[in-house]
C-alpha atoms as a PDB file:
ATOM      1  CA  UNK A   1       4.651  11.253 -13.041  1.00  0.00           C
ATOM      2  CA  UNK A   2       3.399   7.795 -11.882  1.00  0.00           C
ATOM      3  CA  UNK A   3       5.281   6.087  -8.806  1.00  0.00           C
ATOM      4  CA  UNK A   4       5.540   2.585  -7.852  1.00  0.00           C
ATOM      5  CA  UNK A   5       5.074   2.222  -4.127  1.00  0.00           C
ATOM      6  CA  UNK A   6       6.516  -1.382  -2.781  1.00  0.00           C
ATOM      7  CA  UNK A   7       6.517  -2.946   0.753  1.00  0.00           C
ATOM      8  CA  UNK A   8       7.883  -6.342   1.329  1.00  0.00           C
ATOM      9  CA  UNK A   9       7.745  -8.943   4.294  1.00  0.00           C
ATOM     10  CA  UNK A  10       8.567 -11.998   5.474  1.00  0.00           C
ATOM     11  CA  UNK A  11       5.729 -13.869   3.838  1.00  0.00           C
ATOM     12  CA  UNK A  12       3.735 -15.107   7.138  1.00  0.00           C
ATOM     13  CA  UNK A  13       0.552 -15.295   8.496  1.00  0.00           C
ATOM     14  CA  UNK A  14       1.582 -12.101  10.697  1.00  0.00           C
ATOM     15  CA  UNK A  15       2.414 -10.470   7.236  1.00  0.00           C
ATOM     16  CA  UNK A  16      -1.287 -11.262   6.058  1.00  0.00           C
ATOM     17  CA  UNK A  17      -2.862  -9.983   9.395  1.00  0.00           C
ATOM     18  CA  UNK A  18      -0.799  -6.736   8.767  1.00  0.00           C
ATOM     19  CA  UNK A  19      -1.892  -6.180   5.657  1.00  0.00           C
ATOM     20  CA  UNK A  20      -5.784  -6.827   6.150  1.00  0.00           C
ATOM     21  CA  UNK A  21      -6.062  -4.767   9.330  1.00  0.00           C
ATOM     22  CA  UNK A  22      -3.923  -2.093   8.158  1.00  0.00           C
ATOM     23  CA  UNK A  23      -6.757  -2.160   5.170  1.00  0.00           C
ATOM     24  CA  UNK A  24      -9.264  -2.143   7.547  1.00  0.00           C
ATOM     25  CA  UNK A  25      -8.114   0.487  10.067  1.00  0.00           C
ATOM     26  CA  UNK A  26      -7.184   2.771   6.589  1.00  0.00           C
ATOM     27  CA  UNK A  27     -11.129   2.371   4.686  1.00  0.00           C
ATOM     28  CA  UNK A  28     -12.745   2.686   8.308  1.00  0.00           C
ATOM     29  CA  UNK A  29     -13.911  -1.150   7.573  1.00  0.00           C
ATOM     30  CA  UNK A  30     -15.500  -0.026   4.455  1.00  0.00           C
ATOM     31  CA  UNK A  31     -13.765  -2.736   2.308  1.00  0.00           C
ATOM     32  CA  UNK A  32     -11.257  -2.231  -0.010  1.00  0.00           C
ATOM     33  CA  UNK A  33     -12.406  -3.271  -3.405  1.00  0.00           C
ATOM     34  CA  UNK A  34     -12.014   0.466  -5.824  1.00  0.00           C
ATOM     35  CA  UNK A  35      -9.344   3.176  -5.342  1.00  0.00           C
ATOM     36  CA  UNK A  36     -12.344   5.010  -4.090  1.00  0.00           C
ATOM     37  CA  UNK A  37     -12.332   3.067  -1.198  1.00  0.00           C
ATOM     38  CA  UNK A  38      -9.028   4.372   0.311  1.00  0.00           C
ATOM     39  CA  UNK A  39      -9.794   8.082   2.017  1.00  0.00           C
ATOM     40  CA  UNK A  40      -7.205   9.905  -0.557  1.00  0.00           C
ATOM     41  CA  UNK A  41      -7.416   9.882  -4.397  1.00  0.00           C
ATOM     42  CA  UNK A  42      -4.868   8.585  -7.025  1.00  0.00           C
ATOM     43  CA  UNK A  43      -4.069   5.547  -6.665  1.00  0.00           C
ATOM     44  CA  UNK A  44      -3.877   3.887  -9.708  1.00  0.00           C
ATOM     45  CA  UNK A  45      -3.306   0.087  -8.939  1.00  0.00           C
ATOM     46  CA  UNK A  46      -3.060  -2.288  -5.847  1.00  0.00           C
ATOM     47  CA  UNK A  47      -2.292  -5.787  -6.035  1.00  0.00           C
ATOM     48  CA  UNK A  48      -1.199  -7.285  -2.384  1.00  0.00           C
ATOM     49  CA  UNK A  49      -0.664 -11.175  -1.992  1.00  0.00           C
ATOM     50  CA  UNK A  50       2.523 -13.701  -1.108  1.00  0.00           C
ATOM     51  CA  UNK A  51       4.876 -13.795  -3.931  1.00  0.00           C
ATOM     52  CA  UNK A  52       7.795 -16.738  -3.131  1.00  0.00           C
ATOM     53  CA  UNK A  53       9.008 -16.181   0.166  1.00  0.00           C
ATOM     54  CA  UNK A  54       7.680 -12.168   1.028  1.00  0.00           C
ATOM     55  CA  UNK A  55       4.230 -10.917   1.347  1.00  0.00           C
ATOM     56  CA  UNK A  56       4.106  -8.023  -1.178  1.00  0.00           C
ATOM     57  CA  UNK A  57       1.781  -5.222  -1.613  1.00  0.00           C
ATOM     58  CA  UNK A  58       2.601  -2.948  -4.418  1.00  0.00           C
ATOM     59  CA  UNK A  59       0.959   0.154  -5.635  1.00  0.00           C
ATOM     60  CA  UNK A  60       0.941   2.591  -8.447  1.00  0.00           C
ATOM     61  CA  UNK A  61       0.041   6.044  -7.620  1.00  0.00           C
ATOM     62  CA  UNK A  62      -0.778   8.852  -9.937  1.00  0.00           C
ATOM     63  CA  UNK A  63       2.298  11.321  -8.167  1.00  0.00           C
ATOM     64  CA  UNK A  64       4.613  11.699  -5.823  1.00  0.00           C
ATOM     65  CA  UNK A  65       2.233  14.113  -4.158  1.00  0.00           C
ATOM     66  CA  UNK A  66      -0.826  11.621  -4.209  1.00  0.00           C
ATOM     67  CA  UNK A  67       1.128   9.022  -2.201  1.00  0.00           C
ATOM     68  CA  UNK A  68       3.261  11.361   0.387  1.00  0.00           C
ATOM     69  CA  UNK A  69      -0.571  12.211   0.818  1.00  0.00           C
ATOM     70  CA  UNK A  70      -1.788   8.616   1.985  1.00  0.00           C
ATOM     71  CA  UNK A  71       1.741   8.127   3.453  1.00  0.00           C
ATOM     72  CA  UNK A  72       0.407  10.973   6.259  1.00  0.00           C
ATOM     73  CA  UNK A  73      -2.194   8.258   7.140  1.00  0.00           C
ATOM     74  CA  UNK A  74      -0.371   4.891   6.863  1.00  0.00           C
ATOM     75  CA  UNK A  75       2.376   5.830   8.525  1.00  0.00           C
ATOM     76  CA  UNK A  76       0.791   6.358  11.610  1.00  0.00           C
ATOM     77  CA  UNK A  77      -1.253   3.512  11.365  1.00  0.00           C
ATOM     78  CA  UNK A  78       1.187   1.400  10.888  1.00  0.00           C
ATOM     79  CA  UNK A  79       3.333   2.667  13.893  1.00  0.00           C
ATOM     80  CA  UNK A  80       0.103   1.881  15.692  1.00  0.00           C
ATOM     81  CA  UNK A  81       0.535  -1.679  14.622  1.00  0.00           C
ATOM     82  CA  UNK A  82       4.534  -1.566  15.478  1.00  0.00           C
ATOM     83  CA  UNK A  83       5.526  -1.204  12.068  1.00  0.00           C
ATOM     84  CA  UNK A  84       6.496   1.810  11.797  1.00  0.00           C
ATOM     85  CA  UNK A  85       9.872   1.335  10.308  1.00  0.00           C
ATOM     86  CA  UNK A  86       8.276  -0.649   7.353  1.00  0.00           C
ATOM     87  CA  UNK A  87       9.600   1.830   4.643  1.00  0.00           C
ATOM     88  CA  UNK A  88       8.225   0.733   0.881  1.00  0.00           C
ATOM     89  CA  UNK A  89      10.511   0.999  -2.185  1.00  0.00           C
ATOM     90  CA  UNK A  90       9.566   4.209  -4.106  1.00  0.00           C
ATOM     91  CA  UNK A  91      10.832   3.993  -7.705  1.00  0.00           C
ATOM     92  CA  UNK A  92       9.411   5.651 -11.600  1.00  0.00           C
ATOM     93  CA  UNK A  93       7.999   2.931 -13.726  1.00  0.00           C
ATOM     94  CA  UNK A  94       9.792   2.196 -16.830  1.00  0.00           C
ATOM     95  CA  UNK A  95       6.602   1.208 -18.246  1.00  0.00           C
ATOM     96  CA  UNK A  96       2.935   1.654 -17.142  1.00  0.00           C
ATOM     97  CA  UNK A  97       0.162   0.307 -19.079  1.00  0.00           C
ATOM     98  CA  UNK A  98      -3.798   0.763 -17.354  1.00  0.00           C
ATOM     99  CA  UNK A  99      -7.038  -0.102 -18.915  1.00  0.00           C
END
C-alpha cells in the first residue's frame, strides 16, 4: 500500500538550503531529476517547493517498507544538518492516480 510522506517548514531561504543539500548529500551530487536517482527504490512521486507560508516536500512511496528504507539514510543526514527532529507526516492516500 502506497504512503504519503510529508515534511513541512517555515518557508525560508534556510528551508530551501535544507532541502537542496539534503538532496545533494542523499544522490552523492548526482542530481535529483528520476526516482532512480535516490540510492533506494520506490518512490513513486516527489514534488518539493514553497507552498503559502511552509516549504513542503512531499512524497509518495510504493510501501511502508520502501520509505522506512530511505528513512535509514535521511535520518542521519539530516541529524548531520541539525534536523534531526524534522519528523514528516506519514498518512494512506485516499486517492492515488500516476501516469
Amino acid at each position: 500500500m502506497a504512503i504519503v510522506v510529508t515534511f513541512d517548514l517555515e518557508n525560508t531561504p534556510a528551508a530551501q538550503e535544507l532541502y537542496d543539500t539534503t538532496i545533494d548529500r542523499v544522490t552523492e551530487g548526482r542530481g535529483f531529476a528520476s526516482p532512480a536517482d535516490l540510492p533506494v527504490p520506490g518512490l513513486l512521486a516527489h514534488i518539493a517547493g514553497p507552498v503559502g507560508d511552509r516549504w513542503r516536500v512531499t512524497d509518495v512511496w510504493e510501501s511502508p517498507e520502501s520509505f522506512e528504507t530511505f528513512a535509514k539514510i535521511l535520518g542521519p543526514l539530516l541529524a548531520d544538518l541539525g534536523h534531526g527532529d524534522l519528523q514528516p507526516d506519514v498518512s494512506p492516500p485516499h486517492n492515488l492516480v500516476l501516469r
